[in-house]
Protein backbone atom coordinates (compact mmCIF):
# COMPACT_ATOMS: atom_id res chain seq x y z
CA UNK A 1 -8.01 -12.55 8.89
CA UNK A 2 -8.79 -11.85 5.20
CA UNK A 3 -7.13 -12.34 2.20
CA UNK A 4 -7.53 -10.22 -0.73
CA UNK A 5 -6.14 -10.92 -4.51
CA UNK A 6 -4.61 -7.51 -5.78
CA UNK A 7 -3.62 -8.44 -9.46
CA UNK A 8 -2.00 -4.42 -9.59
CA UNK A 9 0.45 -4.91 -7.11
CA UNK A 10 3.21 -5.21 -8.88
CA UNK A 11 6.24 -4.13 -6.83
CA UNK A 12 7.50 -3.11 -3.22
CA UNK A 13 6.51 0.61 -3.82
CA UNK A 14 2.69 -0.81 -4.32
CA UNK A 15 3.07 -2.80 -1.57
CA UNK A 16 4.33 0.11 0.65
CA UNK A 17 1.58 1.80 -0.66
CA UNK A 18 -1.19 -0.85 0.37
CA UNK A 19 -0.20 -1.48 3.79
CA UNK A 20 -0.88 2.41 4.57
CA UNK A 21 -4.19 2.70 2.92
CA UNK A 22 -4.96 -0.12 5.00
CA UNK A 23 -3.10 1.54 7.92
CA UNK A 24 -5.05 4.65 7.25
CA UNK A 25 -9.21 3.05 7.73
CA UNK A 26 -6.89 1.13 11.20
CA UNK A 27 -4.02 2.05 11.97
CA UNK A 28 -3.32 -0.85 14.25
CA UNK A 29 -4.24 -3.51 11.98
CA UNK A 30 -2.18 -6.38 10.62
CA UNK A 31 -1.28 -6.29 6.95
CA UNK A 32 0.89 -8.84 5.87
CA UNK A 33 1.92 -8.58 2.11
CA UNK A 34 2.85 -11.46 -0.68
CA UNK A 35 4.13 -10.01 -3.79
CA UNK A 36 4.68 -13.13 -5.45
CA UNK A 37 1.13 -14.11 -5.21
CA UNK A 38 -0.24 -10.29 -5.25
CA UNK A 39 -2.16 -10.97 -2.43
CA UNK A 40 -2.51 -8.77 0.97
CA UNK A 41 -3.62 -10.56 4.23
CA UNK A 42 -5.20 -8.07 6.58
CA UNK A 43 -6.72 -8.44 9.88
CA UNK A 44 -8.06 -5.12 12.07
CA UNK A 45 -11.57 -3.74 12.97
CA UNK A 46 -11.63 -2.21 9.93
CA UNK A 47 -14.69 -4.14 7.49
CA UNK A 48 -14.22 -6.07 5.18
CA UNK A 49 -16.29 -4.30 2.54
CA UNK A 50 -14.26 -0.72 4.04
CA UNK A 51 -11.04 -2.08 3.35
CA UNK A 52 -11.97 -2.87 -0.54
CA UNK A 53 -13.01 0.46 -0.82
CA UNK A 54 -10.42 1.92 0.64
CA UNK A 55 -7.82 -0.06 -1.98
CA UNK A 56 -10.36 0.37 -4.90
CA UNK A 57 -9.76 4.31 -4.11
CA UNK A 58 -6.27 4.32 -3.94
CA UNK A 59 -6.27 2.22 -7.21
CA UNK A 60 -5.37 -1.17 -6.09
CA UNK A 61 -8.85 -3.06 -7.27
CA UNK A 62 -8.67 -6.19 -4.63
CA UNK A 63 -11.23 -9.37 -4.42
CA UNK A 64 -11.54 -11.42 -1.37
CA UNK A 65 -9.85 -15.02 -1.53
CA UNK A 66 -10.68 -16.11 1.75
């Protein structure tokens, strides 16, 4: 499991959009979302460094807290 920091998500609509561009590099993966700390946990065969690029591309700029 990994935990990224996504200071952009602001709202459920960038939350929706999160979990699919992490469903999109795995579809099968876990994505668990906390808006209140803007911070996505993710877990899937997807890498670490693929899922960052994945959210920097769609706009969501994310750091790794764990």
């Amino acid at each position: 499991m990994i935990t990224f920091s996504i200071p952009k998500m602001n709202c459920g609509g960038c939350a929706k959009s999160v979990t699919n561009v992490l469903h999109q590099i795995d579809e099968t993966a876990s994505v668990t979302i906390d808006l209140d700390k803007k911070e996505v946990a993710f877990e899937g065969a997807a890498s670490q460094q693929d899922a960052l690029n994945a959210l920097e591309a769609a706009g969501y700029p994310a750091t790794i807290t764990q």
